[in-house]
Protein backbone atom coordinates (compact mmCIF):
# COMPACT_ATOMS: atom_id res chain seq x y z
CA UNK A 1 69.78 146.76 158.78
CA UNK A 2 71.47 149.40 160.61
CA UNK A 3 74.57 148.51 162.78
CA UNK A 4 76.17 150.74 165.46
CA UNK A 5 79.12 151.55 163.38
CA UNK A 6 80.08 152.70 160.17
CA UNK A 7 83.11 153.50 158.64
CA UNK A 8 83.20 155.82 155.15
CA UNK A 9 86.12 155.95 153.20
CA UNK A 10 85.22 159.28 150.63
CA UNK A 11 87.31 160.74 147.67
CA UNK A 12 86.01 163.43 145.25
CA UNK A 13 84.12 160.53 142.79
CA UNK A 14 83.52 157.81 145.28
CA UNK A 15 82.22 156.32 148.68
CA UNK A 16 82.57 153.26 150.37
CA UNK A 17 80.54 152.62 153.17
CA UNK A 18 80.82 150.03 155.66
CA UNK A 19 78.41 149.42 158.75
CA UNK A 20 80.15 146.80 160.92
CA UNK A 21 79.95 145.08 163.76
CA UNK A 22 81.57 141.87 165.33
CA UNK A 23 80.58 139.64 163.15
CA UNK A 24 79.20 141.46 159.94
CA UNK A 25 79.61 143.89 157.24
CA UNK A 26 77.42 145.51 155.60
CA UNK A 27 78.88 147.36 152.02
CA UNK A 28 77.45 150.63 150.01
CA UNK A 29 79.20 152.65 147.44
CA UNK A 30 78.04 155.93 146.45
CA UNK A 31 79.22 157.17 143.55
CA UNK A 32 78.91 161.11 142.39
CA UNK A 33 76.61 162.13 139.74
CA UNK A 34 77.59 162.70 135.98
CA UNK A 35 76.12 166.23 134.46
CA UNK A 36 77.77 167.38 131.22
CA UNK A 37 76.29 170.61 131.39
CA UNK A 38 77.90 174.01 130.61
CA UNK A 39 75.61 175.82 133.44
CA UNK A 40 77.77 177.57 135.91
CA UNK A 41 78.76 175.81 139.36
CA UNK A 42 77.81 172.52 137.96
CA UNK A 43 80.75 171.46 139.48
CA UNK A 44 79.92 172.41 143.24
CA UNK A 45 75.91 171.22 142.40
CA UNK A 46 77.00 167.88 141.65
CA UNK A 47 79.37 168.16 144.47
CA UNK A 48 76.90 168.80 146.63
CA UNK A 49 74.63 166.19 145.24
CA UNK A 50 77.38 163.67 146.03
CA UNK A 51 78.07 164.22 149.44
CA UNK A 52 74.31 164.43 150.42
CA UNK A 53 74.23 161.14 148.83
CA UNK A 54 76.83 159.95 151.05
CA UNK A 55 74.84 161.91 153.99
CA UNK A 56 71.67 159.74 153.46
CA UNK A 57 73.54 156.92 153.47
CA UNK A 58 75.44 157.28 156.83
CA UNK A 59 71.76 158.77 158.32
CA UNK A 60 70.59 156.91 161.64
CA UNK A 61 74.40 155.57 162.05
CA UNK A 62 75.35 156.25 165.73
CA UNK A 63 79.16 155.97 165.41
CA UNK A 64 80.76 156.82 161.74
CA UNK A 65 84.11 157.46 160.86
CA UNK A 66 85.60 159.04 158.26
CA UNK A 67 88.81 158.23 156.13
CA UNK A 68 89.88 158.82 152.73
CA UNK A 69 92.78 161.94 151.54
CA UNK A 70 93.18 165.25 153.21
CA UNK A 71 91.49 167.21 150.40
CA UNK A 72 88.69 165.17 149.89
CA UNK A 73 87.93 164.90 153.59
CA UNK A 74 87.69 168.34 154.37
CA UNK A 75 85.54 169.15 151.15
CA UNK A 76 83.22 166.22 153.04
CA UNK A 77 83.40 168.04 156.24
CA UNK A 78 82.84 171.61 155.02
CA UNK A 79 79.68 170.33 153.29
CA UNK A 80 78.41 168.40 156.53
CA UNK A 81 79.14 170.98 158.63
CA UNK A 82 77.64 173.60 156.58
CA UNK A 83 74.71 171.55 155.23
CA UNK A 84 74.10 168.65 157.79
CA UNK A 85 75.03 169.69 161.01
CA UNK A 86 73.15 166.80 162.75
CA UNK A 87 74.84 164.31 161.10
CA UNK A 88 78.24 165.70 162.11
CA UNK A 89 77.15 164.87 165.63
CA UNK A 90 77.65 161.10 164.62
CA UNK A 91 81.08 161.84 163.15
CA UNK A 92 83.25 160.13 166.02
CA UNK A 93 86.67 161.07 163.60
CA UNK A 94 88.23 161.99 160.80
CA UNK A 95 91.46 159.68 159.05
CA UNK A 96 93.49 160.12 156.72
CA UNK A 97 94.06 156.71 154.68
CA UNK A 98 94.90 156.39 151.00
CA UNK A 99 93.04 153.57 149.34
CA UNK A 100 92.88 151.03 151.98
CA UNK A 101 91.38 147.73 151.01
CA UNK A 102 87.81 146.71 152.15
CA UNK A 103 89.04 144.06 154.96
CA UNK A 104 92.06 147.03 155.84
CA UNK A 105 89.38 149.50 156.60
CA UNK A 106 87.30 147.26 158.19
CA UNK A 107 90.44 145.98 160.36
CA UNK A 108 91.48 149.74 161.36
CA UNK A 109 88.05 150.55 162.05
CA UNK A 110 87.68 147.96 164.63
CA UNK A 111 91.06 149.41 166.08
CA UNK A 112 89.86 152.95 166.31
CA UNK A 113 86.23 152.12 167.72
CA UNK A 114 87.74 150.03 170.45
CA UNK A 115 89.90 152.91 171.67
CA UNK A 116 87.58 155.52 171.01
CA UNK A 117 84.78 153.27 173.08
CA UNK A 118 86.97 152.81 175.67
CA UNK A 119 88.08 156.22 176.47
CA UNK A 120 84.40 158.05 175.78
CA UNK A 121 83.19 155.27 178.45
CA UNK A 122 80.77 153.57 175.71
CA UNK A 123 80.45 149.56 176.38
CA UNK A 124 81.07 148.16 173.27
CA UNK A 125 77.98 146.66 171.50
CA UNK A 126 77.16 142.79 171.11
């Protein structure tokens, strides 16, 4: 089930994903991939392998936010804009929240998709 929001909440290890909308919620984590290797840039490859995990699960999401530190927000942009541009299309905003609670970021998600449907002139889903 896909619902017309989504709000992601992303540090360097983690995801939480939550597609909302009035009345439900519906809750993915993504977490990165392991590799003890000694190859060179296995950092960045599993990196990368994390964040397009995060990427598939946000794809076909209209309306996604994103929240979680500074740092690990604009490693999470870099790599969609460099690597997903279409999905950055869906990106409606970018948060900065330290380790909210599921029900807090489901609470200021509601917030920010009301005022960001009300000023881009979106009715608000039923």
């Amino acid at each position: 089930m896909t619902l017309f929001h989504a709000v992601v909440t992303v540090d360097h290890h983690q995801a939480q994903v939550l597609q909302f909308d009035a009345e439900h919620v519906l809750a993915q984590k993504v977490k990165s991939h392991s590799h003890h290797t000694k190859q060179h840039g296995n950092t960045v490859r599993t990196e990368h392998e994390f964040y397009a995990d995060v990427c598939d699960a946000l794809a076909g999401i209209p309306e996604v936010l994103v929240t979680g530190s500074r740092n690990a927000m604009a490693d999470f942009r870099h790599y969609v804009e460099k690597h997903r541009a279409p999905l950055a299309a869906h990106i409606v905003g970018w948060e900065t929240i330290d380790h909210p609670t599921e029900g807090q970021l489901i609470a200021f998600a509601r917030q920010y998709f009301v005022k960001y449907d009300r000023m881009a002139g979106t009715p608000i889903p039923s």
